[in-house]
Structure formats: C-alpha cells, structure tokens
PDB file of N, CA and C in Angstrom:
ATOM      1  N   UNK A   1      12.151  10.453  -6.561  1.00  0.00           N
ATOM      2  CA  UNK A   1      11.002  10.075  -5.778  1.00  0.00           C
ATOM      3  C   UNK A   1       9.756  10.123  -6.665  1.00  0.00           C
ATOM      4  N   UNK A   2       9.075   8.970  -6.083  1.00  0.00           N
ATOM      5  CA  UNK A   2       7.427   9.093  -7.353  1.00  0.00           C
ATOM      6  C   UNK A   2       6.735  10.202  -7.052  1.00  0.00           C
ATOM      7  N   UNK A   3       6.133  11.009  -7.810  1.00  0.00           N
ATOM      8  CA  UNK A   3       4.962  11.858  -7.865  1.00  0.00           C
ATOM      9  C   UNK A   3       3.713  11.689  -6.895  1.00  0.00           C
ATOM     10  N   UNK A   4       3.406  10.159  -6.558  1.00  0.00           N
ATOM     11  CA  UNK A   4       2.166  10.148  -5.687  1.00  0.00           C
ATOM     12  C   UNK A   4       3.128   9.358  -4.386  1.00  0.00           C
ATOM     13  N   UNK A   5       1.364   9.499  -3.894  1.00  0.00           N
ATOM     14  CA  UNK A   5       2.482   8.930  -2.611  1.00  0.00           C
ATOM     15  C   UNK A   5       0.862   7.600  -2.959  1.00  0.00           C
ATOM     16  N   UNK A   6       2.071   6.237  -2.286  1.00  0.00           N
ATOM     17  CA  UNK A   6       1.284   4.843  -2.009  1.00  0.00           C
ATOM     18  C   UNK A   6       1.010   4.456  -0.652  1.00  0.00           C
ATOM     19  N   UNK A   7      -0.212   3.983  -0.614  1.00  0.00           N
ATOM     20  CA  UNK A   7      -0.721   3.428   0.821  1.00  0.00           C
ATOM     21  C   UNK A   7      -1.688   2.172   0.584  1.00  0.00           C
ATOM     22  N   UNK A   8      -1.754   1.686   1.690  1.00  0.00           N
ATOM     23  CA  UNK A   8      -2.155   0.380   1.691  1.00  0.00           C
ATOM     24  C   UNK A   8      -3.870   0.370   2.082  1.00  0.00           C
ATOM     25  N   UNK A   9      -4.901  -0.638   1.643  1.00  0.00           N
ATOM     26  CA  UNK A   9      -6.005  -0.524   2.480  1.00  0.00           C
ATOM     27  C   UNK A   9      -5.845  -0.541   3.963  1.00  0.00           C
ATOM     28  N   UNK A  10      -6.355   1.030   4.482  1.00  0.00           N
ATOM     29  CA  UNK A  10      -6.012   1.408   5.779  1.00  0.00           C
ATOM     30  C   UNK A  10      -7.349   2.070   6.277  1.00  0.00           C
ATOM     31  N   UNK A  11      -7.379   1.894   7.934  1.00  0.00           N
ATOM     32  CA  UNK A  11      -9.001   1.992   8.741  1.00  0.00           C
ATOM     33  C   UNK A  11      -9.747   3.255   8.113  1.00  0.00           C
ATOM     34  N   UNK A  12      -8.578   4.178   6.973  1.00  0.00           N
ATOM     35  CA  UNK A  12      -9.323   5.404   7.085  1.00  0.00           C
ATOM     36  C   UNK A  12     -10.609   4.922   5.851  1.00  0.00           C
ATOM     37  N   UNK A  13     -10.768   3.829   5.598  1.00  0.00           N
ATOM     38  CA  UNK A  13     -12.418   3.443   5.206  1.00  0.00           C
ATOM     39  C   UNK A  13     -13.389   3.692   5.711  1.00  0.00           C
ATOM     40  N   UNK A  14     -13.255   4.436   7.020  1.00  0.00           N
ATOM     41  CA  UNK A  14     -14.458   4.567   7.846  1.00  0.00           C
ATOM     42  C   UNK A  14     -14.793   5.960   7.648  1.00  0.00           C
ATOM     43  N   UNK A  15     -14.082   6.773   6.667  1.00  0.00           N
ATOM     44  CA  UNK A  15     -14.062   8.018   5.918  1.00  0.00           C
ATOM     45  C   UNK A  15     -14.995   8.146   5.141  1.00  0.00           C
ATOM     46  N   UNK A  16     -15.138   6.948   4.186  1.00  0.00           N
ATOM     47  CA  UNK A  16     -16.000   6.857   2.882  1.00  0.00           C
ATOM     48  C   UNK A  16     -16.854   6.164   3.291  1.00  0.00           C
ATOM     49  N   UNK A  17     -17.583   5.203   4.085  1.00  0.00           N
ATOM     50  CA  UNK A  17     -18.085   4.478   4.246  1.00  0.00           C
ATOM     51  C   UNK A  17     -17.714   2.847   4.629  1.00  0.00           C
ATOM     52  N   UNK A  18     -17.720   2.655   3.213  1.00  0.00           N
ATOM     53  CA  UNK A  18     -17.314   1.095   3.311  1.00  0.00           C
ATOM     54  C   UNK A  18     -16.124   0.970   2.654  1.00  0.00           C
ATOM     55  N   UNK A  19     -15.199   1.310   2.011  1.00  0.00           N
ATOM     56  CA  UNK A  19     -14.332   1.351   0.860  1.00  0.00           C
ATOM     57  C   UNK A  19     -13.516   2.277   0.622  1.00  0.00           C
ATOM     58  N   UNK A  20     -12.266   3.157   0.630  1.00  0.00           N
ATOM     59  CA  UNK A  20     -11.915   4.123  -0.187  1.00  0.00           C
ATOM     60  C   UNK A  20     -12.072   3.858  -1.683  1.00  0.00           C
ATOM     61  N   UNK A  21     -11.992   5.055  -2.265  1.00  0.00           N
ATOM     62  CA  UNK A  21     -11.910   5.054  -3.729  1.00  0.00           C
ATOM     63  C   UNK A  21     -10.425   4.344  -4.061  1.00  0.00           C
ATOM     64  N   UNK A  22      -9.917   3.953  -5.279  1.00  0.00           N
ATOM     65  CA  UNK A  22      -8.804   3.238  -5.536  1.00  0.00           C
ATOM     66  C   UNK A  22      -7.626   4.462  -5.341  1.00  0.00           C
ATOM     67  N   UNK A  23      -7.886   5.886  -5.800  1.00  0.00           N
ATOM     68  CA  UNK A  23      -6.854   7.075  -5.933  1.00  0.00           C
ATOM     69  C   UNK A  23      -8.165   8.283  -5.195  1.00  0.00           C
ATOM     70  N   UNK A  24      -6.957   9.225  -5.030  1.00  0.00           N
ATOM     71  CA  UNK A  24      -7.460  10.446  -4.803  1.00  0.00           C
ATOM     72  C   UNK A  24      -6.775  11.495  -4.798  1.00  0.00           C
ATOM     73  N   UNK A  25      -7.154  12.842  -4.472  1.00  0.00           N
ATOM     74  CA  UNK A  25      -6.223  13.648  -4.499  1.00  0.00           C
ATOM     75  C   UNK A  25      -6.235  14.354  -3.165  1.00  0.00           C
ATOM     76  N   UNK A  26      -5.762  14.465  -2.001  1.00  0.00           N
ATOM     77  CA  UNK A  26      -5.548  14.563  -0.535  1.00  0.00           C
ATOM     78  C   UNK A  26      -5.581  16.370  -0.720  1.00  0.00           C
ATOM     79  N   UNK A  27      -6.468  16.628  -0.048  1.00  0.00           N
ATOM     80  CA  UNK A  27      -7.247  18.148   0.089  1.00  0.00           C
ATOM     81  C   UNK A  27      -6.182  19.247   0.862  1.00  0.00           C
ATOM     82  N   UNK A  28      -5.307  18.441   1.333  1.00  0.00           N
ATOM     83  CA  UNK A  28      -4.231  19.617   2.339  1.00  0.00           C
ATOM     84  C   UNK A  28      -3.100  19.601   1.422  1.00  0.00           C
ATOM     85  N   UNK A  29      -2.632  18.412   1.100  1.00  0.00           N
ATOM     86  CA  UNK A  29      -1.473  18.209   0.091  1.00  0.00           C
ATOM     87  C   UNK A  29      -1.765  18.538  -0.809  1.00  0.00           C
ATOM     88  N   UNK A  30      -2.757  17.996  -1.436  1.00  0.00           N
ATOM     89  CA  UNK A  30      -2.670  17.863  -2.868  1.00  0.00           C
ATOM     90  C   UNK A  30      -2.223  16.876  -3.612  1.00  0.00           C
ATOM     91  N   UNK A  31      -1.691  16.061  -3.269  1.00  0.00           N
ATOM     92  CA  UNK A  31      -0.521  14.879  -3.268  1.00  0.00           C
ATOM     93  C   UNK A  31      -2.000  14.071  -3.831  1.00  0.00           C
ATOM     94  N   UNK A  32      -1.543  13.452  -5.226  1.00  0.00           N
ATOM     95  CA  UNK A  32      -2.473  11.892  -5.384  1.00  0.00           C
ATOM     96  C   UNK A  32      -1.985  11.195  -4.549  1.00  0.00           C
ATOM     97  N   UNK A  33      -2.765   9.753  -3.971  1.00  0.00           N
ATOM     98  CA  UNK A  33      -2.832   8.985  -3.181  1.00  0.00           C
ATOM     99  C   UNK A  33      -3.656   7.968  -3.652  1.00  0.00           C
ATOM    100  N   UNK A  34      -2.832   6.963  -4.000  1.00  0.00           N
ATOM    101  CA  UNK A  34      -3.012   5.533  -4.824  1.00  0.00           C
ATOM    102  C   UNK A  34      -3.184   4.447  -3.542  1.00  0.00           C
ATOM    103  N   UNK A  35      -4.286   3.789  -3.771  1.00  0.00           N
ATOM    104  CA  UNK A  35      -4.476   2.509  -2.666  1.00  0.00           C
ATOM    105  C   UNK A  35      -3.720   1.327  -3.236  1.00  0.00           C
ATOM    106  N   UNK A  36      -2.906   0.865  -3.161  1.00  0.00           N
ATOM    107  CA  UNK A  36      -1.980  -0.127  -3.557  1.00  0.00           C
ATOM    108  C   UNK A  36      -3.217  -1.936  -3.412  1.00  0.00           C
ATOM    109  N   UNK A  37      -3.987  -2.045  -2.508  1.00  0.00           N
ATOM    110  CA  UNK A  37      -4.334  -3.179  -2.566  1.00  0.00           C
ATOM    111  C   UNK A  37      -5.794  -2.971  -1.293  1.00  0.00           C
ATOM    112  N   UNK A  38      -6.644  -3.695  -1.644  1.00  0.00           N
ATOM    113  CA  UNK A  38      -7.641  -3.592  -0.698  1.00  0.00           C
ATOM    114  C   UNK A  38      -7.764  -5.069  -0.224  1.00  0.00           C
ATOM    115  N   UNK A  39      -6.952  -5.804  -0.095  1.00  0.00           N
ATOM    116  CA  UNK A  39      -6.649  -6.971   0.385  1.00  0.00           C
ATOM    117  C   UNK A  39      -7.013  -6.886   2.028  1.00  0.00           C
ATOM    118  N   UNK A  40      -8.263  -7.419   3.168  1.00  0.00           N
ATOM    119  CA  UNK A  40      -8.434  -7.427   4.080  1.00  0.00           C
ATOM    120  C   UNK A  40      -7.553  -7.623   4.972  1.00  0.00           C
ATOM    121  N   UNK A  41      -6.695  -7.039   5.943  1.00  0.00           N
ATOM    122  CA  UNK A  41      -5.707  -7.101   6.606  1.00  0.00           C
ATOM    123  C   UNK A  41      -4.380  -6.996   6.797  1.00  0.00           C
ATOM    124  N   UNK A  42      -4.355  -6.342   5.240  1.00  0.00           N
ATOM    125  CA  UNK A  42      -3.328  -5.983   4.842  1.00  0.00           C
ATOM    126  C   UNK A  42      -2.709  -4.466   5.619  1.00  0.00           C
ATOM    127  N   UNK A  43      -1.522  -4.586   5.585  1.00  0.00           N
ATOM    128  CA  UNK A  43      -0.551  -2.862   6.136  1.00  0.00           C
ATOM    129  C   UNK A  43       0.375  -2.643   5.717  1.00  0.00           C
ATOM    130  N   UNK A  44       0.550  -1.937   5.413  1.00  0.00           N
ATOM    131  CA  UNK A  44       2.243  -0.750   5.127  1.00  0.00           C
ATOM    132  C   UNK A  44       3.128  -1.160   6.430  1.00  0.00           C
ATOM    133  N   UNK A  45       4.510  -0.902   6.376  1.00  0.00           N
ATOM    134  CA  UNK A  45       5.418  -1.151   7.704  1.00  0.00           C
ATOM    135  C   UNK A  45       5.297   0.260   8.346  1.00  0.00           C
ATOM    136  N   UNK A  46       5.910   0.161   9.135  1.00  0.00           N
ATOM    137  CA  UNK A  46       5.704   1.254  10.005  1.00  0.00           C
ATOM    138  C   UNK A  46       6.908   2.533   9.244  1.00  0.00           C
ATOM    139  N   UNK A  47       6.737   4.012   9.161  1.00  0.00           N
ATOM    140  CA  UNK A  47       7.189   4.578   8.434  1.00  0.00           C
ATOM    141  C   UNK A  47       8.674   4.297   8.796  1.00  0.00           C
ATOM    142  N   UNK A  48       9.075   3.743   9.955  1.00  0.00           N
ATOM    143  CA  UNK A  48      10.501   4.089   9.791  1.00  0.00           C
ATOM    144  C   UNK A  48      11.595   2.362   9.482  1.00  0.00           C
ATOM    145  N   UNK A  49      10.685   1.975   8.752  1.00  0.00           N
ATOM    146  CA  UNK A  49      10.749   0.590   8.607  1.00  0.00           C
ATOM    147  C   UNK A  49      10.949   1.007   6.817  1.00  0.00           C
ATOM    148  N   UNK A  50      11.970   0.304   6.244  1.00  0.00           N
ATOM    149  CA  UNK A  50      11.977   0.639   4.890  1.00  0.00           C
ATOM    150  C   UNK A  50      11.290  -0.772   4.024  1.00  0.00           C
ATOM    151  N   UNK A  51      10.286  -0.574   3.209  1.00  0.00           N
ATOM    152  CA  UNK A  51       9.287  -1.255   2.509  1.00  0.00           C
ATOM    153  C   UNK A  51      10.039  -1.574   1.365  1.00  0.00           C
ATOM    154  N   UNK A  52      11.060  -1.123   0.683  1.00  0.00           N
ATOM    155  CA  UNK A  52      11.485  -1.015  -0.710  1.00  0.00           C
ATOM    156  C   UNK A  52      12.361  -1.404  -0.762  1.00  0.00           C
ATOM    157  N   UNK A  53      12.259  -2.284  -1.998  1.00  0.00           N
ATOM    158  CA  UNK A  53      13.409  -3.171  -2.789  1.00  0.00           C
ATOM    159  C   UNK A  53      15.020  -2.199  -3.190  1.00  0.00           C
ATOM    160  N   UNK A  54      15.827  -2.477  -3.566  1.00  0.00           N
ATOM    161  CA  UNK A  54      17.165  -1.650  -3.743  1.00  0.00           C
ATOM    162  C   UNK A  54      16.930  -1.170  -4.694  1.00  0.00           C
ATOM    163  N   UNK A  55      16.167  -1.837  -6.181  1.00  0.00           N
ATOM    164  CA  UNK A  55      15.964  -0.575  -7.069  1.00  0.00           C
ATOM    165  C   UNK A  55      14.132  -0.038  -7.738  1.00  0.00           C
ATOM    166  N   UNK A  56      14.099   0.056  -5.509  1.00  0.00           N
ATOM    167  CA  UNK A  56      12.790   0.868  -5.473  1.00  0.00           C
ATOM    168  C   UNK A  56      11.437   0.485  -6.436  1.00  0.00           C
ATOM    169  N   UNK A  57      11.623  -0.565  -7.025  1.00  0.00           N
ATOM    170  CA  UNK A  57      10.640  -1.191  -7.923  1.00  0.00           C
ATOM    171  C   UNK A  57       9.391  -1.983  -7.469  1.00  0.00           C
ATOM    172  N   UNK A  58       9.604  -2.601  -5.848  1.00  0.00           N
ATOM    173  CA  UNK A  58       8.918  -3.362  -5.356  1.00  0.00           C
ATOM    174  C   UNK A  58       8.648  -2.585  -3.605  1.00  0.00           C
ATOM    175  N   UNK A  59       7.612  -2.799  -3.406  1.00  0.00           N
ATOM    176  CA  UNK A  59       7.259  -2.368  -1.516  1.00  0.00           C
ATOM    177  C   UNK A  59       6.455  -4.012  -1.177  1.00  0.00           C
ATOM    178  N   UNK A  60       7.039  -4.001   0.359  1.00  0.00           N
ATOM    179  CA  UNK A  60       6.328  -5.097   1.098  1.00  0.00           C
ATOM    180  C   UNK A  60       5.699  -4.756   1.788  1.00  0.00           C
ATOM    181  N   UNK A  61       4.599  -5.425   1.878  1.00  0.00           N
ATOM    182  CA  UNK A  61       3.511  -5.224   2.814  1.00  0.00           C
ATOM    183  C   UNK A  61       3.043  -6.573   3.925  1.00  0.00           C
ATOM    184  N   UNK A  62       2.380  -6.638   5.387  1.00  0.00           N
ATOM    185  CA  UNK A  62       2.111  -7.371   5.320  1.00  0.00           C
ATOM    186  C   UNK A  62       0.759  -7.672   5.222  1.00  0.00           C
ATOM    187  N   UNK A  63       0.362  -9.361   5.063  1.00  0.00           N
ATOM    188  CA  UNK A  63      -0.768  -9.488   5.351  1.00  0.00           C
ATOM    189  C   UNK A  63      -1.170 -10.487   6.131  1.00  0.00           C
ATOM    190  N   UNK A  64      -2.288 -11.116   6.268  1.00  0.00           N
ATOM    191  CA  UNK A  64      -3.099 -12.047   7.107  1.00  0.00           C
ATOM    192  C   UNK A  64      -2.287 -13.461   7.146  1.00  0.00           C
ATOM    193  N   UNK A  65      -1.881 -13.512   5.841  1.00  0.00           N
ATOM    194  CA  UNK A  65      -1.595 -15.314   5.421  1.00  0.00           C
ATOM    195  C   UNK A  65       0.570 -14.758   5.776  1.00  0.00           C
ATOM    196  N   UNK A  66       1.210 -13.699   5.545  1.00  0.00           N
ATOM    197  CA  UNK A  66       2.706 -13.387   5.633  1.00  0.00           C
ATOM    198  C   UNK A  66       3.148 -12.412   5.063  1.00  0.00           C
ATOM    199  N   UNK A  67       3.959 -11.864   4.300  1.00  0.00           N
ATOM    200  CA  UNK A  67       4.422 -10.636   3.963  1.00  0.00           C
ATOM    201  C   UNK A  67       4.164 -10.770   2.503  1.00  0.00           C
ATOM    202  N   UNK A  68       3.838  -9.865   1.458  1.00  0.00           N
ATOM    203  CA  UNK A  68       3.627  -9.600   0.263  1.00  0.00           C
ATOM    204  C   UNK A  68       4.414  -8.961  -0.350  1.00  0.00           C
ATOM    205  N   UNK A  69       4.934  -8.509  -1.669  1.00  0.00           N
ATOM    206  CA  UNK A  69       5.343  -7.637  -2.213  1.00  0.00           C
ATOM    207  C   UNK A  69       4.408  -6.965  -3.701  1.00  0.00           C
ATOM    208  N   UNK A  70       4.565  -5.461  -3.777  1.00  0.00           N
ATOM    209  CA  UNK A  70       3.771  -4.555  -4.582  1.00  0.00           C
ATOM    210  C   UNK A  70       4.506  -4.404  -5.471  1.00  0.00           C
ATOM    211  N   UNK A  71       4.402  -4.503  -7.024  1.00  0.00           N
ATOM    212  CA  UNK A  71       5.136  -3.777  -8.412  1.00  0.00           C
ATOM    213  C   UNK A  71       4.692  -2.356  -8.006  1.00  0.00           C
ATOM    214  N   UNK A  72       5.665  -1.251  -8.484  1.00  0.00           N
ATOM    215  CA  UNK A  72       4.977  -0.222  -8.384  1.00  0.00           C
ATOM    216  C   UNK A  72       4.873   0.319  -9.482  1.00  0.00           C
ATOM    217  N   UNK A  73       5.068  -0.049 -10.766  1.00  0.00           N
ATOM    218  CA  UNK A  73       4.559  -0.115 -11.963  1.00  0.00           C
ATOM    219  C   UNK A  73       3.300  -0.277 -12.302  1.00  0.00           C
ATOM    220  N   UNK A  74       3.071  -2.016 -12.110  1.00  0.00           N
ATOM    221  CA  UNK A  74       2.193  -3.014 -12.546  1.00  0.00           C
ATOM    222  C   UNK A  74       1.027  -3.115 -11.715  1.00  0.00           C
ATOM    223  N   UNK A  75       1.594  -2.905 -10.195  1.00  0.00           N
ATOM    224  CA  UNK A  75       0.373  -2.936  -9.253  1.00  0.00           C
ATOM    225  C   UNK A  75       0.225  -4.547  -8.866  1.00  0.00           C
ATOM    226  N   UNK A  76       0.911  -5.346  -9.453  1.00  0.00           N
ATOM    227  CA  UNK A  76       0.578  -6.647  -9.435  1.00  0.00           C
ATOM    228  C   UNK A  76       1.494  -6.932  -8.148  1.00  0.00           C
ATOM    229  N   UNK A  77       0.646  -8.089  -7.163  1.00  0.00           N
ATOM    230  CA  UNK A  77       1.117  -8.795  -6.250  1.00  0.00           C
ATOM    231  C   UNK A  77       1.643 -10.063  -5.706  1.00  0.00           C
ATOM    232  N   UNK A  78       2.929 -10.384  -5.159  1.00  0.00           N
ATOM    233  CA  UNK A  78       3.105 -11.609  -5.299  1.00  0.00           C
ATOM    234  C   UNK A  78       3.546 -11.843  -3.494  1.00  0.00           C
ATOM    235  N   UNK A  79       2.995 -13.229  -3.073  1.00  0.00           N
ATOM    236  CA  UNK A  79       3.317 -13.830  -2.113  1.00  0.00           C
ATOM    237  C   UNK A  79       4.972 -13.718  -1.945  1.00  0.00           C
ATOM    238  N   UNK A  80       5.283 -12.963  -0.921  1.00  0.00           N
ATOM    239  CA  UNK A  80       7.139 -13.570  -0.314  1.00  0.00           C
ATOM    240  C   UNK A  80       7.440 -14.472   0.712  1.00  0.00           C
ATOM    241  N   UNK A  81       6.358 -13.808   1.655  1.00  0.00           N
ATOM    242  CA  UNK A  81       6.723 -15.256   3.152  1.00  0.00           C
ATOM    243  C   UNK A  81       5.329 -15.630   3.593  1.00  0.00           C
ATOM    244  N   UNK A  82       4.979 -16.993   3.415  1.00  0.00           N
ATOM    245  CA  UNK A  82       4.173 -17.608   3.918  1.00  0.00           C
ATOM    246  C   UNK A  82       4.129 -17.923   5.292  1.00  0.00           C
ATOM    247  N   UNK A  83       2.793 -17.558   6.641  1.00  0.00           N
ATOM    248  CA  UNK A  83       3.137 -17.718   7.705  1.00  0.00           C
ATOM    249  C   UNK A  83       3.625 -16.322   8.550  1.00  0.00           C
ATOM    250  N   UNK A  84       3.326 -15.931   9.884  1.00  0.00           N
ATOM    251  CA  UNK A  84       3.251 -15.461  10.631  1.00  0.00           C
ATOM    252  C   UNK A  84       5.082 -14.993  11.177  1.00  0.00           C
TER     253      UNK A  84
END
C-alpha cells in the first residue's frame, strides 16, 4: 500500500478558502494527503467502489465531460470515457 493517501479536488476547499494546497499533512493522522487533480467537478468513486487498475498504477475518477484516469506515479491524466 502507498505511504500517502490520494484524493481528488473535494468541497473540503471551503477549509482553505478558495483552493486546497496541492499536499498536506492531515493533523489527526498524520497521513500526507496528495490532491490528485483540481479539475472543477471532478470526484473519487465512492469508497466501496474500487478506482484501481489491476496493477494499482492507475485510479479513475469522474468528471464533468466522463470518467478519467490518474498515473500514480506521474500524476498525469488521460481521458477514458467520453460522455455521461
């Protein structure tokens, strides 16, 4: 299992203001906490929904325009399903 835990741009922006920071380090855990994408409308699946590729390299997310996928390396993002 990775060391941090990943999350998506999520409402808790209304924490910081306008924005979370890109990482942080979560004050009860301790746990870093990496923002994977601040892409407007974007979400994580629901926790009991599995996000991850078979060799755990990639998470889907969705967004506004269809579903996305995350490197969790690279951070880099690529379109999977276009459409609702």
């Amino acid at each position: 299992m990775r060391a941090a835990w990943f999350i998506l741009a999520l409402p808790v922006a209304r924490l910081w203001g306008a924005e979370p920071p890109a990482s942080w380090i979560d004050p009860e855990t301790h746990h870093r906490v990496v923002r994977l994408t601040s892409e407007p409308g974007s979400a994580s699946l629901y926790f009991n929904q599995d996000a991850y590729s078979a060799d755990g390299k990639k998470m889907i997310y969705t967004t506004p325009d269809g579903i996305s996928a995350v490197d969790l390396d690279t951070f880099a993002t690529k379109s999977v399903v276009k459409g609702k």
